[in-house]
Protein backbone atom coordinates (compact mmCIF):
# COMPACT_ATOMS: atom_id res chain seq x y z
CA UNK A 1 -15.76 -39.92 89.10
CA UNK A 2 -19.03 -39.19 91.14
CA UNK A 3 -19.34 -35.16 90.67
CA UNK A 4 -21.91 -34.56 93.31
CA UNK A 5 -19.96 -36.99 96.00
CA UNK A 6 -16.54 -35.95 94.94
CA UNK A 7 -16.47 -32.22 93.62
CA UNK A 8 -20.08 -30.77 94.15
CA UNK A 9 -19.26 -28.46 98.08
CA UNK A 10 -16.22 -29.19 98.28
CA UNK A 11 -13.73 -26.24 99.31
CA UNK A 12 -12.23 -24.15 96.55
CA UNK A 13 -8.10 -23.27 97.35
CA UNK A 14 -5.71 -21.92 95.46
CA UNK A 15 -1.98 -23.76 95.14
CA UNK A 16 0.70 -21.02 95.07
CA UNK A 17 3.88 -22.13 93.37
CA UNK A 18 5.27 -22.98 97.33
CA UNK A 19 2.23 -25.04 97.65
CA UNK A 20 0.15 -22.74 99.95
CA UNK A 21 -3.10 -23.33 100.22
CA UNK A 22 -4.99 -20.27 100.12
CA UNK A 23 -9.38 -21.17 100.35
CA UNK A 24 -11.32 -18.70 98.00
CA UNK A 25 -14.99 -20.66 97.87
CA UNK A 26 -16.87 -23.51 97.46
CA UNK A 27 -17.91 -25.70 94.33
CA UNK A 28 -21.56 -24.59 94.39
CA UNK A 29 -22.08 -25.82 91.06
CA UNK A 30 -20.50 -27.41 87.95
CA UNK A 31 -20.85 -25.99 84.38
CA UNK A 32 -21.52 -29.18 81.61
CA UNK A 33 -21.17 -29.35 77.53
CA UNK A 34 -24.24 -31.74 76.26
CA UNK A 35 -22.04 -33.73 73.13
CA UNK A 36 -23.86 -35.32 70.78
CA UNK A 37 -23.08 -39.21 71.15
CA UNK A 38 -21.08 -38.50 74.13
CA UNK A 39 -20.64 -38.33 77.12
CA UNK A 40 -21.16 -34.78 78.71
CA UNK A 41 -18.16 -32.61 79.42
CA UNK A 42 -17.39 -30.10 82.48
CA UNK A 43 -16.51 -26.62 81.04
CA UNK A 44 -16.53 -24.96 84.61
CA UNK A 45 -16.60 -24.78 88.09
CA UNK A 46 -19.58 -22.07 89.53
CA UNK A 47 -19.06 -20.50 92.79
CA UNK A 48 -21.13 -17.79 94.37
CA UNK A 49 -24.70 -17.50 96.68
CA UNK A 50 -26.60 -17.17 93.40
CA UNK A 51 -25.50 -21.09 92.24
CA UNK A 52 -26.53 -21.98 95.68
CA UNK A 53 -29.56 -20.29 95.00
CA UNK A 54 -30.41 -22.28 91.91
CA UNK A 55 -30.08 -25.29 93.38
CA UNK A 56 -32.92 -24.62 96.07
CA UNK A 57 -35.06 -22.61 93.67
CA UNK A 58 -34.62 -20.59 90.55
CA UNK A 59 -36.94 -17.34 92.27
CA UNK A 60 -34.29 -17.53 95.40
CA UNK A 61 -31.86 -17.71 92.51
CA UNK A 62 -33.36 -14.36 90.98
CA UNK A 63 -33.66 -13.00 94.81
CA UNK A 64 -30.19 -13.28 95.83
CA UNK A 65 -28.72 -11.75 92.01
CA UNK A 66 -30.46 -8.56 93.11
CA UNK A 67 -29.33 -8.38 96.31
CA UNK A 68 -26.14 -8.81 95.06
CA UNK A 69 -26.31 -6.47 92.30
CA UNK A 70 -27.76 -3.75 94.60
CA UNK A 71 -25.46 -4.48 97.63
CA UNK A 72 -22.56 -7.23 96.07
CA UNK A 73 -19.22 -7.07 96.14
CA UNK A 74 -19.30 -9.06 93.09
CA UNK A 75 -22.34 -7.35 92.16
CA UNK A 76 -24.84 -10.73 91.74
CA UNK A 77 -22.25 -12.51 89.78
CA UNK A 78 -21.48 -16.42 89.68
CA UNK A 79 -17.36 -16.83 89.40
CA UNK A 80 -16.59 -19.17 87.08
CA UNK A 81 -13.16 -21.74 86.93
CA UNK A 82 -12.82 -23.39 83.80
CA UNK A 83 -12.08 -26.66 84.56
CA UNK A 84 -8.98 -26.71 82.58
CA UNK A 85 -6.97 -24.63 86.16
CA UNK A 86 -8.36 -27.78 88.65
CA UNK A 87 -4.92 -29.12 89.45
CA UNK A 88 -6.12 -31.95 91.82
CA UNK A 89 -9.14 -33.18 93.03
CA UNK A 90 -9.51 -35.09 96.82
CA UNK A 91 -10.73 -32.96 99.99
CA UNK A 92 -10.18 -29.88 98.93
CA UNK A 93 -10.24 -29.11 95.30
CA UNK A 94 -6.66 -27.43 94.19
CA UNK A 95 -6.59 -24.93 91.47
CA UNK A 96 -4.41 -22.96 89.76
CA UNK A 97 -5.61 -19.19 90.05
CA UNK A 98 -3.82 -16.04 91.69
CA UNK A 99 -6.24 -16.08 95.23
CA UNK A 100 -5.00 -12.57 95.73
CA UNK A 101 -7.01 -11.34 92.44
CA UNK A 102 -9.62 -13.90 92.10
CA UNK A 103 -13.38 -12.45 92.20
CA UNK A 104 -13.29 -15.68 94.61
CA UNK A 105 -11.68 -13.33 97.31
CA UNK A 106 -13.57 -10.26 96.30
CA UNK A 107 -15.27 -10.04 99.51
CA UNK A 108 -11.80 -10.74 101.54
CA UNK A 109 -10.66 -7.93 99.96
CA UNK A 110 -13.72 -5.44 100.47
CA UNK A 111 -13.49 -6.38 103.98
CA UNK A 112 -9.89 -5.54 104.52
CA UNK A 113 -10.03 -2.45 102.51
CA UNK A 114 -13.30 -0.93 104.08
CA UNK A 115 -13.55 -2.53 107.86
CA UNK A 116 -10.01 -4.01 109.06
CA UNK A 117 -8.06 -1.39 107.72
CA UNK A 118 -9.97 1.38 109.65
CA UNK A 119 -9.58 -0.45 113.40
CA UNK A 120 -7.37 0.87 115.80
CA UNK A 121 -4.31 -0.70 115.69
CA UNK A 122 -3.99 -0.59 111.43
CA UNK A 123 -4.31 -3.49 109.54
CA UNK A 124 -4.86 -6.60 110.96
């Protein structure tokens, strides 16, 4: 498997049990184990601005953690899959994690709570 071709930005969805799709991110970044006399390993899937960050610069990495921390819904942090819930890999990558809870959806959830909820009309 090619990791940057096939994994690396692809879109993150959850698989529901009726086989909804529900999207919660992007694969900004993949977690490896270094073996000795083998090959490496993926532990996890990383997915949040401050992965992105990394890969342009570790400073805009440091930038956008504070930002987060200070203003965040997820308060700087990088959400991390471990590799063992990826159920399928191809256009999307399928996982197996509750989308309503994930920290993937944090900012779904802030929005509905503290914007949508408040517009005429109720939720939307």
């Amino acid at each position: 498997m090619d990791l940057v071709r096939d994994v690396l930005d692809n879109r993150l969805v959850s698989i529901s049990d009726k086989d909804q799709k529900c999207p919660i991110g992007r694969v900004d970044g993949l977690l490896l184990e270094l073996r000795d006399n083998e090959p490496p390993r993926i532990v996890a899937i990383e997915s949040g601005l401050p992965v992105l960050g990394r890969r342009i610069h570790p400073i805009l990495e440091r930038w956008i953690r504070a930002i987060g921390r200070r203003f965040g819904v997820r308060r700087g942090r990088v959400y991390r899959i471990p590799w063992s819930r990826v159920a399928s890999i191809g256009l999307d990558i399928k996982l197996k994690v509750d989308a309503p809870h994930s920290p993937g959806t944090a900012w779904e959830r802030w929005l509905h709570r503290h914007v949508l909820s408040h517009l005429p009309g109720g939720h939307r």
